[in-house]
Protein backbone atom coordinates (compact mmCIF):
# COMPACT_ATOMS: atom_id res chain seq x y z
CA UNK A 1 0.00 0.00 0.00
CA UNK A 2 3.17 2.56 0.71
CA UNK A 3 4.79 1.34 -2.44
CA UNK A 4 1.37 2.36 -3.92
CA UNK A 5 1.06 5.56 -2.27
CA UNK A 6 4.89 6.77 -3.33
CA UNK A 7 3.96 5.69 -7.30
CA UNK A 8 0.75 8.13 -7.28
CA UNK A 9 2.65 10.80 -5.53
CA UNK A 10 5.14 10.32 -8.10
CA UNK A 11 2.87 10.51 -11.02
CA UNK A 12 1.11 13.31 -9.41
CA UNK A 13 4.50 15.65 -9.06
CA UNK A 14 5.04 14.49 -12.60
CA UNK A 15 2.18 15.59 -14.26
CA UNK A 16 2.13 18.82 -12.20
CA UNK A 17 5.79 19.68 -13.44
CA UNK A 18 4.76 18.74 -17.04
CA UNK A 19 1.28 20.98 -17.13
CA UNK A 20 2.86 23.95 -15.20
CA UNK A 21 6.45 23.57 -17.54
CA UNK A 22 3.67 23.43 -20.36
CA UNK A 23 1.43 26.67 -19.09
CA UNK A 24 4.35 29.22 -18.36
CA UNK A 25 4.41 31.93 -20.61
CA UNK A 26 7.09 34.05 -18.57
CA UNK A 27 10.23 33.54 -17.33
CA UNK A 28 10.93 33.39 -13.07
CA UNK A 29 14.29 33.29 -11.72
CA UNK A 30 14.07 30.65 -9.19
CA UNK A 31 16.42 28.20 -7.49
CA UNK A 32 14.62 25.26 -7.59
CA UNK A 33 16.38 22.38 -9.40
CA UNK A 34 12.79 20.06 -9.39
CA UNK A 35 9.30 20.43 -10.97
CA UNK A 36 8.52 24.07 -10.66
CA UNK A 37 5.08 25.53 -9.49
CA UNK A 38 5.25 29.10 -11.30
CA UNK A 39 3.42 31.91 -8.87
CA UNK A 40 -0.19 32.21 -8.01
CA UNK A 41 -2.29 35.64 -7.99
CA UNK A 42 -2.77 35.12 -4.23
CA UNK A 43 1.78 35.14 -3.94
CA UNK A 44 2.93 36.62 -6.84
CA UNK A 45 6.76 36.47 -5.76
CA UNK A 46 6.50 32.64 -4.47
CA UNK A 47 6.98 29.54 -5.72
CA UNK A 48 6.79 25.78 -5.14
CA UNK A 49 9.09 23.55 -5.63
CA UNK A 50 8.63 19.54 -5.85
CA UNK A 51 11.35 17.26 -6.03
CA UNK A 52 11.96 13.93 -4.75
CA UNK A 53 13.17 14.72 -1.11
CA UNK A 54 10.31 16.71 -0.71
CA UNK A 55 8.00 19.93 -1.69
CA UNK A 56 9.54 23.35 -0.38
CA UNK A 57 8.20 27.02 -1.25
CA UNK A 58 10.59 29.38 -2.34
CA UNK A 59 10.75 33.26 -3.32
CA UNK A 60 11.64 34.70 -6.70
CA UNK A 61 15.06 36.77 -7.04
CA UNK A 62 14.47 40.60 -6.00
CA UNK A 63 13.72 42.36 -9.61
CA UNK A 64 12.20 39.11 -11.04
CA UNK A 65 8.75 40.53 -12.74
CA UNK A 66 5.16 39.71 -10.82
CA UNK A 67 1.32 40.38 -11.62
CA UNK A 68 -0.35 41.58 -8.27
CA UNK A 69 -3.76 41.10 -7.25
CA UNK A 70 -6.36 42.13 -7.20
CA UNK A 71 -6.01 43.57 -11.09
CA UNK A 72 -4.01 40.31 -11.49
CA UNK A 73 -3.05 42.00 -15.13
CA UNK A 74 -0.51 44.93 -14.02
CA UNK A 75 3.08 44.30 -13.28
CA UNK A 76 5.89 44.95 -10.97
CA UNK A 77 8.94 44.09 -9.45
CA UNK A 78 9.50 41.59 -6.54
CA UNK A 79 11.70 42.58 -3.56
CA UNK A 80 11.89 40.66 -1.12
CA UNK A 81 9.58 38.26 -1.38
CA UNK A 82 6.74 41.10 -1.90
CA UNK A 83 5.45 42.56 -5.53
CA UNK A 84 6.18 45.98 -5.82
CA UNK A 85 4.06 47.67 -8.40
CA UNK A 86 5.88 49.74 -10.96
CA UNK A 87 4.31 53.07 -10.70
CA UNK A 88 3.60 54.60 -14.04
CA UNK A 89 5.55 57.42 -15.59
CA UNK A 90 4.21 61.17 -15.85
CA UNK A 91 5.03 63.61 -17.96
CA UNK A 92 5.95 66.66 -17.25
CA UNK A 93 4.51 70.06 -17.92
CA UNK A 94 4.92 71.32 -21.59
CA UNK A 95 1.83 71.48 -23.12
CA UNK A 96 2.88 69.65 -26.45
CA UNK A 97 1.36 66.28 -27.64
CA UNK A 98 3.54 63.80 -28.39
CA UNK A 99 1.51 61.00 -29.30
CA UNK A 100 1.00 59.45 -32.85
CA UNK A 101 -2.07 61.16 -35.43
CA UNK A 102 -4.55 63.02 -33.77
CA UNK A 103 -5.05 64.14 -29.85
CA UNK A 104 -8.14 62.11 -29.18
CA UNK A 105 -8.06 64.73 -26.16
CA UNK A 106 -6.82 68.28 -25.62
CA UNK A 107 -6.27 67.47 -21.59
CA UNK A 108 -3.41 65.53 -20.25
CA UNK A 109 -1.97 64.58 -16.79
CA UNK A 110 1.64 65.96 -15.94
CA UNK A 111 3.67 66.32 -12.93
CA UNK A 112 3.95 70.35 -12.21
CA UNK A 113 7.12 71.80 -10.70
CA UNK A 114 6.10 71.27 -7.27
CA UNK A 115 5.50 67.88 -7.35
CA UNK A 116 1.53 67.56 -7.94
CA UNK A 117 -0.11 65.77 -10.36
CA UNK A 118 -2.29 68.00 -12.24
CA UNK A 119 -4.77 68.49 -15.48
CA UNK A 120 -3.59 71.22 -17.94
CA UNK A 121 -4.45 71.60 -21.42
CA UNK A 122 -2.48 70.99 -24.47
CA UNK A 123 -1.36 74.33 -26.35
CA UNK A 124 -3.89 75.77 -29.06
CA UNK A 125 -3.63 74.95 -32.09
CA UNK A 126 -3.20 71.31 -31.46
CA UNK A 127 -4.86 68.90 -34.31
CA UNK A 128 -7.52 67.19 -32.35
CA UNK A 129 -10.47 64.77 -32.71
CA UNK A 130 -13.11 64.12 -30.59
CA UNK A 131 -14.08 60.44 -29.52
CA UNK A 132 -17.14 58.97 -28.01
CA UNK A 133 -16.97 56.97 -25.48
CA UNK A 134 -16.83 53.80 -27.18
CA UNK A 135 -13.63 55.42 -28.84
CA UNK A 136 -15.28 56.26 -32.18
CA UNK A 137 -14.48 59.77 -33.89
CA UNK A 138 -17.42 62.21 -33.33
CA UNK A 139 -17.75 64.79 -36.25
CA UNK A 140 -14.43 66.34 -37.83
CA UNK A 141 -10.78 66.71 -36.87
CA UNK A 142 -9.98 70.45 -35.06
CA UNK A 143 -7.77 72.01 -33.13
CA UNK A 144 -7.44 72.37 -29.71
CA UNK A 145 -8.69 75.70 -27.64
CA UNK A 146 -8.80 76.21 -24.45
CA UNK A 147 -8.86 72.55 -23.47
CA UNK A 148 -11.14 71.76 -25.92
CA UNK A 149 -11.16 70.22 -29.44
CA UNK A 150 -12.85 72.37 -32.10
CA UNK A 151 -13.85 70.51 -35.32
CA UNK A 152 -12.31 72.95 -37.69
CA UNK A 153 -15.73 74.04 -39.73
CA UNK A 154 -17.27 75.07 -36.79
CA UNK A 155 -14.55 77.69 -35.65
CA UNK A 156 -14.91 81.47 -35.70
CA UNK A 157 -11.82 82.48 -37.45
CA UNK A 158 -11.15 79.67 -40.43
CA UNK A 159 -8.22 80.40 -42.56
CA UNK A 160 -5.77 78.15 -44.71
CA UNK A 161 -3.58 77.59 -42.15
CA UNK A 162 -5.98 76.24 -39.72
CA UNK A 163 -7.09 73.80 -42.51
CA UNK A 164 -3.25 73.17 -43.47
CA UNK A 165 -2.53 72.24 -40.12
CA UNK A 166 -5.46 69.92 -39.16
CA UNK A 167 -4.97 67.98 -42.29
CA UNK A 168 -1.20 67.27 -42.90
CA UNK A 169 0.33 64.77 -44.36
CA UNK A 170 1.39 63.17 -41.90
CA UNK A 171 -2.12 62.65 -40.67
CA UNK A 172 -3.27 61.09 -44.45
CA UNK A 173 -2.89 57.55 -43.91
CA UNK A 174 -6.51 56.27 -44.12
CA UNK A 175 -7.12 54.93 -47.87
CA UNK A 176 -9.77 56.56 -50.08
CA UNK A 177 -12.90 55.68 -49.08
CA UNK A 178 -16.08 55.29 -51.77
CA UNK A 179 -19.18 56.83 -50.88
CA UNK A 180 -21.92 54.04 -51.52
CA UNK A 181 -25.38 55.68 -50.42
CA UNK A 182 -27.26 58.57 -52.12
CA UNK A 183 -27.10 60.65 -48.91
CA UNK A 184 -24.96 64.03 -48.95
CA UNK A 185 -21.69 64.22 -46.46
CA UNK A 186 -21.17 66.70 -44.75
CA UNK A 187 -17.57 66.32 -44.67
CA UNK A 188 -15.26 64.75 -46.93
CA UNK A 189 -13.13 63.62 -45.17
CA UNK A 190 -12.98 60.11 -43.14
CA UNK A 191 -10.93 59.08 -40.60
CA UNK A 192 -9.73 55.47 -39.42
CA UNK A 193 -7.09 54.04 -36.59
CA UNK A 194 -3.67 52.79 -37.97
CA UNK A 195 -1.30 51.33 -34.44
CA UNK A 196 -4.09 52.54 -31.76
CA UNK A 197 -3.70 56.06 -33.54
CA UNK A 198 -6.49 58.47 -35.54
CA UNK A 199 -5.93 59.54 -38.61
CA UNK A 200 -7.62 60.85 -42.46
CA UNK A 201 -8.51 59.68 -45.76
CA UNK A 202 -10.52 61.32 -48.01
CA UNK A 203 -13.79 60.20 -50.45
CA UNK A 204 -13.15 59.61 -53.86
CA UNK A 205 -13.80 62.87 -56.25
CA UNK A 206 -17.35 63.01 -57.26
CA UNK A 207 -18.62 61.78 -53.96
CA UNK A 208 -22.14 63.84 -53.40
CA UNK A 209 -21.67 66.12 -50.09
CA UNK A 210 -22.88 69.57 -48.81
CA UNK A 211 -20.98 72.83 -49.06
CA UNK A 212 -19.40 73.22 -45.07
CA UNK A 213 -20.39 77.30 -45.06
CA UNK A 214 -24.06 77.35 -47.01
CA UNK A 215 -24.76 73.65 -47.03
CA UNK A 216 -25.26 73.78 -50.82
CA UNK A 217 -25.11 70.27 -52.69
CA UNK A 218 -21.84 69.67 -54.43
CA UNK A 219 -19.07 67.14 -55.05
CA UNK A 220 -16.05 66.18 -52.95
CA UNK A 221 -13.18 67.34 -55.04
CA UNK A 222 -9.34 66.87 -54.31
C-alpha cells in the first residue's frame, strides 16, 4: 500500500511539473532544481518547488517581474519576497502632444514643478479629434482651444492655415474611401485608426456632399 502511495505521488508531481512547464508563458528566476510551481495571484513572488526529497516554497530573485492582485493584469517588481508595483511614468509640464495622429483629447496629466499631479491643457492649435466613449471619432478633426477640441468648420476664425494644419500629411494615412449611399456628407473627409492612432482619408472625387459654409449640394473634389 506505501509502495502504492509513493507511485501516485510520483505521477502526481510528474504531471504537475509537465502541465505547469507546459502553461508558463514568462520567465521566473528561481532556485529550484525540481518540478517548478510558477506563482499564483494570491503570492505573486512565491513559488513551489517539488522534487523527490520533498515539496519546499521558495521566493523569486528581488527584480524578477510579478502580476499583483487584485487587477491580477498589471506588473511589478519583486523585492523581497513582496510585488512591488511599478508606478507609471508622468510627464511633465509642456503642453505639447507627443503622441502618434490626432489628440483624441486636448487634456493631459503631468507632474507640475512642485510635485503635484495635475490636469492642464495641451497648447492651441493642437490637431484634435473628438471620440465617443466607445472610442469612435465624433464629427471632424480640429484644433485644440482652451482645453477643448474644435472641429475645424465650426470655428470662428477659419483660414488656410488652420485647414493646413489639421490635415497634414502626416495625418493622411486612411485609404480613399467610396461613398456608396445617395445621402450628402457633410464632410469629406474620413478618418480610421492605424497602431491605436487616428488619422484621415478622403472620399473619392465626385462623392455627393454639402458645401461646409451654405450647405449647398456639391461634389467632394481633391
Amino acid at each position: 500500500m506505501a509502495q502504492l502511495e509513493r507511485y501516485i505521488a510520483c505521477v502526481t508531481l510528474v504531471l504537475a511539473g509537465i502541465s505547469c512547464a507546459a502553461s508558463r508563458k514568462d520567465y521566473h528566476p528561481h532556485l529550484c532544481s525540481g518540478f517548478f510551481i510558477e506563482p499564483q495571484p494570491q503570492n505573486p513572488c512565491g513559488y513551489l518547488c517539488y522534487t523527490y526529497e520533498g515539496i519546499y516554497q521558495g521566493i523569486l530573485s528581488d527584480g524578477a517581474r510579478c502580476r499583483p492582485p487584485p487587477f491580477f493584469g498589471r506588473s511589478g517588481r519583486c523585492y523581497r519576497g513582496e510585488c512591488i508595483v511599478q508606478r507609471p511614468k508622468i510627464r511633465q509640464c509642456d503642453d505639447v502632444y507627443r503622441g502618434s495622429g490626432y489628440a483624441p483629447s486636448c487634456r493631459y496629466r503631468c507632474v507640475d514643478p512642485y510635485g503635484q499631479l495635475v490636469i492642464r491643457p495641451y497648447q492651441p492649435g493642437t490637431a484634435c479629434l473628438n471620440l465617443n466613449r466607445k472610442k469612435r471619432p465624433v464629427g471632424a478633426a480640429g484644433v485644440c482651444k482652451a482645453g477643448e477640441c474644435i472641429e475645424y468648420d465650426d470655428l470662428e476664425v477659419r483660414s488656410r492655415w488652420v485647414v493646413e494644419n489639421v490635415f497634414q500629411y502626416k495625418y493622411h494615412r486612411c485609404l480613399a474611401k467610396k461613398h456608396v449611399t445617395n445621402k450628402y456628407l457633410w464632410d469629406c473627409h474620413h478618418y480610421c485608426r492605424r497602431n491605436k492612432a487616428w488619422y484621415f482619408g478622403v472620399y473619392e472625387d465626385g462623392s455627393r456632399c454639402l458645401n461646409p459654409d451654405t450647405r449647398a449640394p456639391g461634389f467632394c473634389c481633391h
